[in-house]
Protein backbone atom coordinates (compact mmCIF):
# COMPACT_ATOMS: atom_id res chain seq x y z
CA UNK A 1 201.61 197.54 157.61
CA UNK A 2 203.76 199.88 156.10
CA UNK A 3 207.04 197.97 156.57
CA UNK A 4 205.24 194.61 155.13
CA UNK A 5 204.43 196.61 151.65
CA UNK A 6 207.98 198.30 151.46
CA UNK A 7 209.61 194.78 152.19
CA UNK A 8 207.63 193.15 149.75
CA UNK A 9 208.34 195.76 147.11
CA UNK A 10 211.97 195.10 147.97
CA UNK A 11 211.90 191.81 147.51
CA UNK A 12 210.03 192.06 144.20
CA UNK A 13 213.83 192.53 142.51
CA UNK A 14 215.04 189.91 144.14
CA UNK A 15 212.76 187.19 143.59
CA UNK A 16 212.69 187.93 140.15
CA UNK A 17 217.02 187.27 140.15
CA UNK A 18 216.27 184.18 141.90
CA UNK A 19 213.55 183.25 139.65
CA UNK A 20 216.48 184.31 136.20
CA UNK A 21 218.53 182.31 137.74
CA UNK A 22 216.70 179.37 138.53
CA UNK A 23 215.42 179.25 135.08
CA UNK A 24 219.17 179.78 133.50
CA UNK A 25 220.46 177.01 135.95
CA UNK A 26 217.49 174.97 134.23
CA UNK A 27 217.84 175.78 130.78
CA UNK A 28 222.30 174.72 131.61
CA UNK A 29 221.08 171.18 132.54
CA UNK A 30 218.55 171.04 129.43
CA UNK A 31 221.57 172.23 127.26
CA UNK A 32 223.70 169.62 129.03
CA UNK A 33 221.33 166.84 128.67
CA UNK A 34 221.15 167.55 125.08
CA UNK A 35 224.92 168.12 124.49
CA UNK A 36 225.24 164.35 126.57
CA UNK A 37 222.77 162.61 124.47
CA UNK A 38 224.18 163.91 121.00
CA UNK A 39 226.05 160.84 119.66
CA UNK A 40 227.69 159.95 116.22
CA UNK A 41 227.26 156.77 115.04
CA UNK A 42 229.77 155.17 112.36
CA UNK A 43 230.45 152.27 110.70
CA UNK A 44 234.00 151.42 109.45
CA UNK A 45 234.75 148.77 106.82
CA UNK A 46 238.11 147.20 107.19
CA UNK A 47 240.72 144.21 106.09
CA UNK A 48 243.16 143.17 108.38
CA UNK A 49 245.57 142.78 106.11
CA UNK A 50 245.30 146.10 104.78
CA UNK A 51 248.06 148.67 105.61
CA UNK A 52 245.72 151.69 105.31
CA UNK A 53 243.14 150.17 107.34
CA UNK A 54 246.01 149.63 110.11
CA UNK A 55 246.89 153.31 109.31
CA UNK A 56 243.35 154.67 110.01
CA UNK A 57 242.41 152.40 112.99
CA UNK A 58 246.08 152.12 114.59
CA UNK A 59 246.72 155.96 114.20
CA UNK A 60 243.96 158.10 113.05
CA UNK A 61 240.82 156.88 115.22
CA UNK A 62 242.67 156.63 118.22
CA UNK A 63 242.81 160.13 118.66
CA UNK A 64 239.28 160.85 117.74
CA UNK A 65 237.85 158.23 120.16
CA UNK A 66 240.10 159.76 123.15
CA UNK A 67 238.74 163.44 122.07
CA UNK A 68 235.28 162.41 121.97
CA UNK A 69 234.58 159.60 124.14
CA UNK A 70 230.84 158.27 124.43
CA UNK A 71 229.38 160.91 121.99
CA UNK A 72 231.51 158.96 119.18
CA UNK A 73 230.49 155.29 118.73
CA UNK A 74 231.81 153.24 115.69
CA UNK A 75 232.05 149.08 114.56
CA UNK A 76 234.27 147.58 112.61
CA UNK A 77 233.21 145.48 110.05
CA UNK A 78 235.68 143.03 109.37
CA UNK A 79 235.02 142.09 105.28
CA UNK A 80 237.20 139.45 104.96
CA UNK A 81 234.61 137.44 107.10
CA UNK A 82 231.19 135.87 105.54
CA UNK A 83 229.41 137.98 107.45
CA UNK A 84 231.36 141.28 106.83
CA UNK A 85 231.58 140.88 103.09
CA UNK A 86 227.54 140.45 103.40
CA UNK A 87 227.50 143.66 105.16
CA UNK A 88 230.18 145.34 102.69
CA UNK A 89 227.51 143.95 100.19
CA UNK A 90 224.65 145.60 101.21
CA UNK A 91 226.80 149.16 101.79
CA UNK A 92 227.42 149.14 97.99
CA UNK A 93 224.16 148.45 97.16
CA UNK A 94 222.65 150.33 98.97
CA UNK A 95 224.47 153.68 98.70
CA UNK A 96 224.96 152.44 94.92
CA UNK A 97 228.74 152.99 95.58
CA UNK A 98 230.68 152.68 91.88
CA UNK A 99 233.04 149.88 91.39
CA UNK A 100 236.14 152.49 91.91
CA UNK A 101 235.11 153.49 94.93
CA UNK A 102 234.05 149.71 96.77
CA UNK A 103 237.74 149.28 98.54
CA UNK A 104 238.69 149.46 102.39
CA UNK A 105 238.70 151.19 104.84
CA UNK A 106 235.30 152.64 104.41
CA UNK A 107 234.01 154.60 106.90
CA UNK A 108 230.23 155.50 106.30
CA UNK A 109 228.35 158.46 108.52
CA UNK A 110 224.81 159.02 107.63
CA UNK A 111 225.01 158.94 103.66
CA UNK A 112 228.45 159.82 103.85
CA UNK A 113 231.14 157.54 102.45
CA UNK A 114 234.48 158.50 103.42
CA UNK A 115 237.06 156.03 101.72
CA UNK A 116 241.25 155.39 102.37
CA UNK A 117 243.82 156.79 104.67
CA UNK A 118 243.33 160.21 103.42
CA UNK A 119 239.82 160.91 103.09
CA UNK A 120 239.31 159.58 106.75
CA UNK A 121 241.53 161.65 108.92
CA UNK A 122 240.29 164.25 106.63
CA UNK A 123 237.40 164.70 106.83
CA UNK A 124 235.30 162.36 110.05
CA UNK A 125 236.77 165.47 112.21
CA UNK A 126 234.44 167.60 110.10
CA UNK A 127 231.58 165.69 110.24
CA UNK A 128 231.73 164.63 113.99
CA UNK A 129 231.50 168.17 114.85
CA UNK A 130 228.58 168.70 112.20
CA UNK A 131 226.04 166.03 113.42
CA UNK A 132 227.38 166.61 117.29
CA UNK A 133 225.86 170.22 116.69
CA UNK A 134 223.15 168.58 114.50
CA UNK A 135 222.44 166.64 117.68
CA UNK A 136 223.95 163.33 116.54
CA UNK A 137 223.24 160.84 113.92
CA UNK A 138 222.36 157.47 114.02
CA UNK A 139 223.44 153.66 112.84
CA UNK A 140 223.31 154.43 108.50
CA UNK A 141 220.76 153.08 106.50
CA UNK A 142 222.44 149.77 105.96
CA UNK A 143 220.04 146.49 105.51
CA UNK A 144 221.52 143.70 107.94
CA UNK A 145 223.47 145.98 110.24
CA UNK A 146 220.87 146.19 113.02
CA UNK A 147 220.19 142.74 112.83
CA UNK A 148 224.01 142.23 113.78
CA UNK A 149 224.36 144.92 116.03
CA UNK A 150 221.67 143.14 117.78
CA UNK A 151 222.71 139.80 117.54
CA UNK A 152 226.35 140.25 118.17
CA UNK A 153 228.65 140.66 121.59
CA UNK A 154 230.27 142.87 122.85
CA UNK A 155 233.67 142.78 120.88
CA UNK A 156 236.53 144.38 120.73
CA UNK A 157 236.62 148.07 118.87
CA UNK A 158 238.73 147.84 115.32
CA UNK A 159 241.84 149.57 117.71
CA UNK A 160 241.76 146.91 120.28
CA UNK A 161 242.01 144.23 117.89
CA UNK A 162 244.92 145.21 116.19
């Protein structure tokens, strides 16, 4: 009886490392869970026949997209359609965007408006990294876009189209 108490009490230590390290092996794949499901959502406003919109999604989101992968997820809204400029619209209204400012490309994160071929490569780096750590951001506010990201196919990503 002897040897069954001193075996026990030597086992005491070690189910208590097994137990630490079950529980940091769990608390790895709830970090990694987490870390999976953070996303960035975007939404970039673009011409085609504007040379800084080829700029940003020719050169500067390439890069980002390749970095990133499924934790950054963008569409391009294409305002020199009906449906685009109805979009482009409702972005100015609704993030009461001055007259100075209403141009292309215009990427919008959250309530951020990033605008032009500077601003962009600038700055979406920044704020990738601060709503990844934030845990990810949604689709912004803007009335009509989840009615068309509903209601539209799968399409081709502003790169892939030009």
């Amino acid at each position: 009886m002897g040897d069954r108490v001193n075996l026990h009490r030597r086992s005491k230590p070690l189910q208590l490392a097994i137990l630490f390290i079950l529980l940091a092996i769990g608390w790895l794949q709830i970090y990694a869970v987490k870390a999976e499901a953070a996303v960035v959502r975007a939404v970039l406003f673009y011409s085609p026949s504007c040379p800084h919109c080829h700029q940003v999604i020719t050169v500067d989101l390439p890069p980002l997209f390749e970095k990133y992968g499924e934790q950054l997820e963008m569409v391009g809204v294409d305002t020199s359609t009906t449906g685009g400029a109805a979009l482009f619209a409702a972005a100015i209204q609704r993030f009461d965007i001055p007259p100075e400012r209403q141009a292309v490309p215009m990427l919008i994160v959250d309530e951020v408006i990033l605008l032009g071929s500077l601003d962009i490569p600038e700055q979406f780096p920044i704020l990738i990294e601060h709503y990844l750590a934030l845990g990810g951001v949604d689709w912004p506010d803007i009335p009509g876009l989840r009615a068309a990201l509903a209601s539209s196919e799968p399409q081709q990503t502003p790169t892939e189209a030009q």
